[in-house]
Protein backbone atom coordinates (compact mmCIF):
# COMPACT_ATOMS: atom_id res chain seq x y z
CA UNK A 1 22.26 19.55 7.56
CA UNK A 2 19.73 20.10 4.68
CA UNK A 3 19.38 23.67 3.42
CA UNK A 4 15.92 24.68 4.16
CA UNK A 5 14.75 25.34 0.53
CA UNK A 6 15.07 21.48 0.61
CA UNK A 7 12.38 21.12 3.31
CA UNK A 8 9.32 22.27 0.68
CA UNK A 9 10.82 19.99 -1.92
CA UNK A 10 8.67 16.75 -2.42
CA UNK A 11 9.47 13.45 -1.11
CA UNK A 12 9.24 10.17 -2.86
CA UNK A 13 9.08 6.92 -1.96
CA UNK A 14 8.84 3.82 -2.86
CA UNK A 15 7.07 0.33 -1.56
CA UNK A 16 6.67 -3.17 -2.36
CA UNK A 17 4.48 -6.31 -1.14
CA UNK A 18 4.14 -9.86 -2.34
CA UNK A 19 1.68 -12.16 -1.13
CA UNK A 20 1.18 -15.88 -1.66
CA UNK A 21 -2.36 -17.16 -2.38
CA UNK A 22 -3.62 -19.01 0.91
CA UNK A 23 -3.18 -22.83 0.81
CA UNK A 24 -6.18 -24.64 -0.65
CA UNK A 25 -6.54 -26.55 2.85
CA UNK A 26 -6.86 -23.03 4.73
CA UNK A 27 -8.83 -20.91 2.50
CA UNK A 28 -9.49 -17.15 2.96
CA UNK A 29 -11.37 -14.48 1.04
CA UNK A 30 -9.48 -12.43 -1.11
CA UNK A 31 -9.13 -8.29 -0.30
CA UNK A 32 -7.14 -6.75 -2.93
CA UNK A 33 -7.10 -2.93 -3.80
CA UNK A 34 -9.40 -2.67 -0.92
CA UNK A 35 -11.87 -4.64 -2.13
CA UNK A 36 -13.55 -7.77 -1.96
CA UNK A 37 -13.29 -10.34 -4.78
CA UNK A 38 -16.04 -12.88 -4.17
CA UNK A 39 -14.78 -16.37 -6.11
CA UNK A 40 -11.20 -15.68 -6.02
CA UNK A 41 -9.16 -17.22 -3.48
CA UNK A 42 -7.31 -15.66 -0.77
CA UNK A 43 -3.94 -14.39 0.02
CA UNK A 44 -2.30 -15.39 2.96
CA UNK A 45 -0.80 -12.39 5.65
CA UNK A 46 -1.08 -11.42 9.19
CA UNK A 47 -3.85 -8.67 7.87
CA UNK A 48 -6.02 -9.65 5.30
CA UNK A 49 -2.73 -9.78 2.06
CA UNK A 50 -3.66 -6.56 0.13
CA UNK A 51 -0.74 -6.42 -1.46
CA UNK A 52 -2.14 -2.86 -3.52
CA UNK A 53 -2.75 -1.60 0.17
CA UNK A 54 -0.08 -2.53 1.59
CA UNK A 55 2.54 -1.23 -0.93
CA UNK A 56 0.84 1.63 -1.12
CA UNK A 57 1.28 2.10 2.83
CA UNK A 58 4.96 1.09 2.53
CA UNK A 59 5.44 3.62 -0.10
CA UNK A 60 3.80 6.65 1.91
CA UNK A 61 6.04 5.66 5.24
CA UNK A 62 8.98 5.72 2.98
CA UNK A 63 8.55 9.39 0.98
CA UNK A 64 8.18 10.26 5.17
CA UNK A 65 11.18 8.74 6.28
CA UNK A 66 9.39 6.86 8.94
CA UNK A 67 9.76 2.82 8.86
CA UNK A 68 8.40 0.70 6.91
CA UNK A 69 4.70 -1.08 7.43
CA UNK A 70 6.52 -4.10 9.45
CA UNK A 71 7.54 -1.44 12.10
CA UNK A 72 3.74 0.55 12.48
CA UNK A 73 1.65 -2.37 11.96
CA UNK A 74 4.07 -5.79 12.10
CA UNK A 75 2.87 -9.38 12.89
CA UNK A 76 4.61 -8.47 17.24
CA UNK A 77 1.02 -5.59 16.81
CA UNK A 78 -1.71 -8.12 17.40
CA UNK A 79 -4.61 -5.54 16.83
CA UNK A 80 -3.80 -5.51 13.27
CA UNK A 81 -4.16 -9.59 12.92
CA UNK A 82 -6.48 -9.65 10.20
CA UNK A 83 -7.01 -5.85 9.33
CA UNK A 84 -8.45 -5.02 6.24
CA UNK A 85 -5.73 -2.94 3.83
CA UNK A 86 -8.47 0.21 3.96
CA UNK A 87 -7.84 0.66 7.54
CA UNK A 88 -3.93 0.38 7.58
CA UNK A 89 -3.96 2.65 4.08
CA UNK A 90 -6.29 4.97 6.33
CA UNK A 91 -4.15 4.70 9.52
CA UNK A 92 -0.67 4.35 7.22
CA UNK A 93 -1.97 7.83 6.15
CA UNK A 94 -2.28 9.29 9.30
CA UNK A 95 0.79 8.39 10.67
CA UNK A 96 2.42 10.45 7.98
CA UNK A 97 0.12 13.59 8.09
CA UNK A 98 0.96 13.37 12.62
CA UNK A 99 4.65 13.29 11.17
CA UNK A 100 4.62 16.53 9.47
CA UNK A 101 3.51 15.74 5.51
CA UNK A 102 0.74 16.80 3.26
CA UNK A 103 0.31 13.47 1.10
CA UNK A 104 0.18 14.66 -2.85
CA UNK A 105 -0.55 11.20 -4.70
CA UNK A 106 0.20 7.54 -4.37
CA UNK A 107 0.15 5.33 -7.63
CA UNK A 108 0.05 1.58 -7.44
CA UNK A 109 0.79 -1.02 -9.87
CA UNK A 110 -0.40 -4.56 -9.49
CA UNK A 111 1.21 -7.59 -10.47
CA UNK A 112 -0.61 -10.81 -11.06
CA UNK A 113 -2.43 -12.90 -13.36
CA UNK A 114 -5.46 -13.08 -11.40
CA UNK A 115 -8.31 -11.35 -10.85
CA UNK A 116 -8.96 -9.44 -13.81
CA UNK A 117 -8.50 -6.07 -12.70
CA UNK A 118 -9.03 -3.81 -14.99
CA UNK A 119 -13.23 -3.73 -14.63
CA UNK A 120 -13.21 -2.84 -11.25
CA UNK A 121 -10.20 -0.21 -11.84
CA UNK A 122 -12.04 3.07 -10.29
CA UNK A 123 -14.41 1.36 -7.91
CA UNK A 124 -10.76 0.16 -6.23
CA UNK A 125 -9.38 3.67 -7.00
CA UNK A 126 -11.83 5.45 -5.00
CA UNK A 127 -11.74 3.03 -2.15
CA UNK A 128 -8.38 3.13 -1.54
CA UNK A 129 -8.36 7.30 -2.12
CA UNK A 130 -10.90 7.19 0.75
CA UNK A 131 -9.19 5.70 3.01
CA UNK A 132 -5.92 7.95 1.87
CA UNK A 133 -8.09 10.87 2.08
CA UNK A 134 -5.63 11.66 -1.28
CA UNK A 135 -5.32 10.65 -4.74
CA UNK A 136 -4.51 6.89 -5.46
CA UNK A 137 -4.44 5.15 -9.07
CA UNK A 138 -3.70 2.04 -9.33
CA UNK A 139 -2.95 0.21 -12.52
CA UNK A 140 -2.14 -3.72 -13.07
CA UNK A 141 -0.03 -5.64 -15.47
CA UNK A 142 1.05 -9.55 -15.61
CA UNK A 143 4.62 -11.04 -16.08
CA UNK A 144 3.67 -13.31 -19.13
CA UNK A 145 4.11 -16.50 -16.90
CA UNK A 146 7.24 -15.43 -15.06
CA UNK A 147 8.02 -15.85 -11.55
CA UNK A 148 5.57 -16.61 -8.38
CA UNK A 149 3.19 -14.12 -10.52
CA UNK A 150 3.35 -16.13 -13.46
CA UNK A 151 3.07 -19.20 -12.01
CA UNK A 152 -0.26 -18.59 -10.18
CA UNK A 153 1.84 -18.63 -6.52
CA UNK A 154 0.65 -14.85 -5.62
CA UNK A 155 0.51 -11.43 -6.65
CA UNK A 156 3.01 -8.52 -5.92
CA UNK A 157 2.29 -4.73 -5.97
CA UNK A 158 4.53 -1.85 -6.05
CA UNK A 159 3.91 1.73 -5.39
CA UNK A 160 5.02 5.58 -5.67
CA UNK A 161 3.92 7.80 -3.38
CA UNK A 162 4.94 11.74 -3.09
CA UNK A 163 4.68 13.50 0.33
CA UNK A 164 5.48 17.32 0.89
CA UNK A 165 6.27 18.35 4.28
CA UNK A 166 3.18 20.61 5.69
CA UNK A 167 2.91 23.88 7.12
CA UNK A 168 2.21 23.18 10.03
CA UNK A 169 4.90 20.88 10.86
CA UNK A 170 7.99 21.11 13.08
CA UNK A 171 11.40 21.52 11.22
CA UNK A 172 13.34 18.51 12.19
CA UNK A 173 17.03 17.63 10.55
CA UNK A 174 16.09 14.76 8.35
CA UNK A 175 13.43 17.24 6.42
């Protein structure tokens, strides 16, 4: 059993998601840190591939202790075929505040060689904070032609985020 100093402690977590661009033949638009990037092709996914959106989500379930984004919004949910990464970030984020956490930050870091990122840095910043209703940065980086990344195949993200168990919640033995 944890001591109960523990339980006001912040919680960590961690996430990843990789994403393969969508075959030429079968094109779809590409949504990355919760926005649209007209010209740029698409990833492919069961939602729309936001791989910043989705790590971020992973990230938030995991400081929580509570799955993973297969298990809340997997490819057996079919109301989530196709959702945008904003509305599982926003819903992601819910499911963790009805679980008993105040969300502190999440930080993202994209991997990929394509699209240029860095221009449209706080305009995806803000989007994705919205639909967190709490801070998210997001920062991006390449792999100097290494890997899927490298090669053009897709783009990965991973993510931090920190959760602190709220007030209000219920004291349960996991924290």
């Amino acid at each position: 059993m944890y001591a109960s100093e523990h339980l006001r402690l912040p919680r960590t977590g961690i996430g990843t998601d990789v994403h393969a661009y969508a075959a030429p033949d079968d094109p779809a638009p590409l949504w990355l840190a919760g926005l649209f990037w007209g010209g740029e092709r698409g990833l492919s996914g069961h939602s729309d591939g936001d791989v910043v959106a989705h790590a971020a989500c992973d990230a938030l379930f995991s400081a929580a202790g509570i799955g993973d984004l297969g298990v809340h919004f997997g490819t057996d949910r079919p109301e989530y075929a196709g959702a945008s990464g904003r509305r599982l970030l926003a819903a992601a984020a819910g499911i963790v505040r009805g679980a008993g956490f105040e969300i502190g930050s999440v930080a993202v870091q994209l991997i990929g060689n394509r699209p240029v990122f860095g221009p449209r840095r706080r305009e995806a910043e803000d989007a994705l904070s919205d639909a967190a209703q709490a801070p998210v940065s997001v920062s991006a980086t390449t792999t100097d032609g290494l890997g899927l990344t490298g090669r053009g195949e897709g783009v990965a993200a991973i993510a931090t985020a920190v959760v602190v168990r709220s007030d209000r919640a219920g004291r349960g033995p996991h924290g």
